[in-house]
Protein backbone atom coordinates (compact mmCIF):
# COMPACT_ATOMS: atom_id res chain seq x y z
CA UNK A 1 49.90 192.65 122.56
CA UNK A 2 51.31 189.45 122.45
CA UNK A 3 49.23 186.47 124.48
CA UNK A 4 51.28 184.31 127.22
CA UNK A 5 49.80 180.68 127.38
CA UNK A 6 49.30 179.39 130.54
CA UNK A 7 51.49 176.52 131.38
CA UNK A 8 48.91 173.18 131.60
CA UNK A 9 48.59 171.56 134.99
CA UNK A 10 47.18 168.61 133.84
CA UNK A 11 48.64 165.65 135.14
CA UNK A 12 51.07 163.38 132.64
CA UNK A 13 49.07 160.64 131.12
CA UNK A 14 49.57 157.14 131.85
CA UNK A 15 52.13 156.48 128.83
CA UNK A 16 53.80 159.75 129.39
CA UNK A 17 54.89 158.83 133.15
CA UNK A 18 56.14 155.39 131.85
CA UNK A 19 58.50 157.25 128.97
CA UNK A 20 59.82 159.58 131.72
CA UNK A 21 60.53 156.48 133.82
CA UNK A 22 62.43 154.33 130.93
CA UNK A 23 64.27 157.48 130.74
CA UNK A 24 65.58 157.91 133.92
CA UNK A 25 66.03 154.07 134.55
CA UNK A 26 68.56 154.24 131.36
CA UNK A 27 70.54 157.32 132.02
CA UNK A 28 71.06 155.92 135.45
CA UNK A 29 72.06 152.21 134.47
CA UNK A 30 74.18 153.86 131.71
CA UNK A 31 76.16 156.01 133.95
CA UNK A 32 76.47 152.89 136.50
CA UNK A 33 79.64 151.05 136.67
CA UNK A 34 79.18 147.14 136.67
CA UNK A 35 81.54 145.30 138.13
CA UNK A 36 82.98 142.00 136.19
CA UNK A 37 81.30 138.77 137.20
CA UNK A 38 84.04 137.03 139.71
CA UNK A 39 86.71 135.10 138.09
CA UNK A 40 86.14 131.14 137.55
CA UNK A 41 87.69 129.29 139.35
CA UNK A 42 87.88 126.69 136.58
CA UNK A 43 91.11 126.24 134.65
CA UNK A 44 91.13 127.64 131.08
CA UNK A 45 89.96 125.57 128.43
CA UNK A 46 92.14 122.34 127.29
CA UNK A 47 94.32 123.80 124.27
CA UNK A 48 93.89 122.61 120.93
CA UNK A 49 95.08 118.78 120.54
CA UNK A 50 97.74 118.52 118.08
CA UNK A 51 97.73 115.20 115.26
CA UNK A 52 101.57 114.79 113.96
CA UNK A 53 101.24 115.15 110.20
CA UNK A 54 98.25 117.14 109.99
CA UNK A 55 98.74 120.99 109.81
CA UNK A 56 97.46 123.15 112.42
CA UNK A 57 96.98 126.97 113.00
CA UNK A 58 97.73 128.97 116.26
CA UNK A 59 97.28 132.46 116.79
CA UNK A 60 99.94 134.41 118.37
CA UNK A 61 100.71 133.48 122.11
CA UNK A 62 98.01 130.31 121.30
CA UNK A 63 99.24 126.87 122.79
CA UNK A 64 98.62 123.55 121.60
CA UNK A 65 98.85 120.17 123.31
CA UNK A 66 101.40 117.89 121.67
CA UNK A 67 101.80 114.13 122.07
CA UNK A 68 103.40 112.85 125.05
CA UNK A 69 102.85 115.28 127.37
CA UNK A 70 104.41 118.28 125.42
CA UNK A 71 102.84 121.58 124.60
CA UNK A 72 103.81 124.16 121.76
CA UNK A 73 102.80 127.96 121.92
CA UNK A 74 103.77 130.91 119.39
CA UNK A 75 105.82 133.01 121.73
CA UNK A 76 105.99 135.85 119.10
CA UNK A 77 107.16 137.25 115.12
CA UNK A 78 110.76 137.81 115.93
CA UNK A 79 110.72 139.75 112.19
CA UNK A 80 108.58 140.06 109.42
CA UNK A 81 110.17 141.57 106.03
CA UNK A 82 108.32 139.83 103.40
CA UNK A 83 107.51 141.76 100.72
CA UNK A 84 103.98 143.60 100.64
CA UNK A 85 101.47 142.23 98.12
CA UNK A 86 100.68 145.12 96.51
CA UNK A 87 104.37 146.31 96.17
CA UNK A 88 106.94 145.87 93.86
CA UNK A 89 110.21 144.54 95.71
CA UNK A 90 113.69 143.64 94.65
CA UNK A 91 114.00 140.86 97.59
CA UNK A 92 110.87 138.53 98.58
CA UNK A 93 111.77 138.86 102.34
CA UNK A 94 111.48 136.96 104.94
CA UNK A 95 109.75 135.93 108.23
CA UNK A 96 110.83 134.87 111.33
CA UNK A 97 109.07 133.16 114.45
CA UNK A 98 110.01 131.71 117.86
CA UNK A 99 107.90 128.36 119.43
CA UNK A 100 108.91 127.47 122.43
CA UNK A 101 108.30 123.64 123.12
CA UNK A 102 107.90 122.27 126.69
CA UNK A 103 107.58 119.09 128.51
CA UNK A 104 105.85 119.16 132.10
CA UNK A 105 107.98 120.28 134.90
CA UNK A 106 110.66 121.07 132.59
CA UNK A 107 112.11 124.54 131.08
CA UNK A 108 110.53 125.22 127.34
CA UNK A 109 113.03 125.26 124.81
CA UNK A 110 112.73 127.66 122.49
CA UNK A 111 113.48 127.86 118.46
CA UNK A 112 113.40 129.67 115.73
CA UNK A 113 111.59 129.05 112.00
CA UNK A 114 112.54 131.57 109.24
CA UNK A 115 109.96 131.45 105.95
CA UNK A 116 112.00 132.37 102.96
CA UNK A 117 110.62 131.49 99.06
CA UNK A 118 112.71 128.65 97.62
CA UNK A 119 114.42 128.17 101.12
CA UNK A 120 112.33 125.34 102.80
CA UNK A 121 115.34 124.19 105.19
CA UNK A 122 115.09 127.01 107.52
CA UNK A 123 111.08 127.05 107.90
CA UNK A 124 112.08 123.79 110.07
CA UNK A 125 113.37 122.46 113.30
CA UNK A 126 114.37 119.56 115.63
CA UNK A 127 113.19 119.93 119.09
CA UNK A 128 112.76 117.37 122.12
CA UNK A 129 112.45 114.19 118.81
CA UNK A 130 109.96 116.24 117.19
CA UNK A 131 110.21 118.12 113.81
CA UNK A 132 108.19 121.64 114.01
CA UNK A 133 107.52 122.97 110.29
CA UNK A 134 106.31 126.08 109.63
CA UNK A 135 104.16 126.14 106.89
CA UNK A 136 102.69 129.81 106.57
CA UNK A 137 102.53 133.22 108.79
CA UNK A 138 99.78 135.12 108.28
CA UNK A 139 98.28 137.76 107.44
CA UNK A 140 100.34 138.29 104.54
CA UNK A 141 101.61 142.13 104.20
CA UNK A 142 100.04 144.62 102.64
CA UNK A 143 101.32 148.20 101.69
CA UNK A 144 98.81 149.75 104.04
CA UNK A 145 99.42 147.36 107.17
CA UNK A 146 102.87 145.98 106.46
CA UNK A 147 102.70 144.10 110.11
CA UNK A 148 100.20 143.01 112.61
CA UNK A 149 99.76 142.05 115.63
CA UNK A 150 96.86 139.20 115.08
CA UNK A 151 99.55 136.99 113.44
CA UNK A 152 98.26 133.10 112.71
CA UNK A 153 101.29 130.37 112.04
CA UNK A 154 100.45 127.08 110.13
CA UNK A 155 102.94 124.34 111.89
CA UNK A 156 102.62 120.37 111.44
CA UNK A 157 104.83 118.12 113.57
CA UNK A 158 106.34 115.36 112.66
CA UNK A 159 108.73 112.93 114.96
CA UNK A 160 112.11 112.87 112.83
């Protein structure tokens, strides 16, 4: 005949009751919602300080301040056909991005800069007397991710 064992009675030791209380104390706070710390008041963060003539990165929707009051931000990749790296093409491709350019208290102005091997002309623009040059879009395209949405552009400005 099989033997039952009695169930002990014996109070939970010291250590035991502690466990059982981390326990609970984590299966409640991890089923708790926490609300977001209230939003600063403080305005974001100056944006990146642009030298003309030195080369500068921006990742997509990033602004930077230019001289003279001005600011520059990569609105978006209008296009982006260049040819994979790991792929054999018959054309290189091509990319295309918009900046838009602005000037406090007035409308941004918006252009266009197309990177094309052996076509350096249309990687360039004249906007408000400054020259915005497009210098690379990155990442580069691969076979397995042909576009992407963390884009970086390399501009420099220069005054014409």
């Amino acid at each position: 005949m099989p033997r039952s064992h009695p169930v002990s009675s014996t109070p939970l030791s010291q250590s035991a009751r502690l466990a059982s209380l981390l326990l609970a104390a984590v299966l409640v706070l991890g089923c708790t919602r926490l609300t977001p710390p209230p939003a600063s008041s403080n305005p974001s963060p100056t944006p990146n300080t642009v030298q003309m003539g030195t080369p500068f990165q921006l990742p997509l929707a990033g602004t930077a301040t230019l001289p003279e009051n001005r600011t520059l931000t990569f609105e978006r990749v209008e296009q982006d056909s260049r040819c994979p790296t790991d792929v054999a093409c018959g054309w290189q491709g091509q990319a295309e991005i918009v900046v838009a350019v602005s000037q406090a208290g007035q409308p941004a102005t918006e252009i266009s800069l197309i990177q094309r091997a052996g076509d350096e002309a249309i990687a360039m623009q004249s906007v408000e007397g400054l020259t915005v040059k497009l210098l690379e879009l990155a990442p580069y395209p691969t076979a397995d991710q042909p576009s992407n949405s963390s884009y970086t552009v390399t501009l420099v400005i220069t005054q014409p």
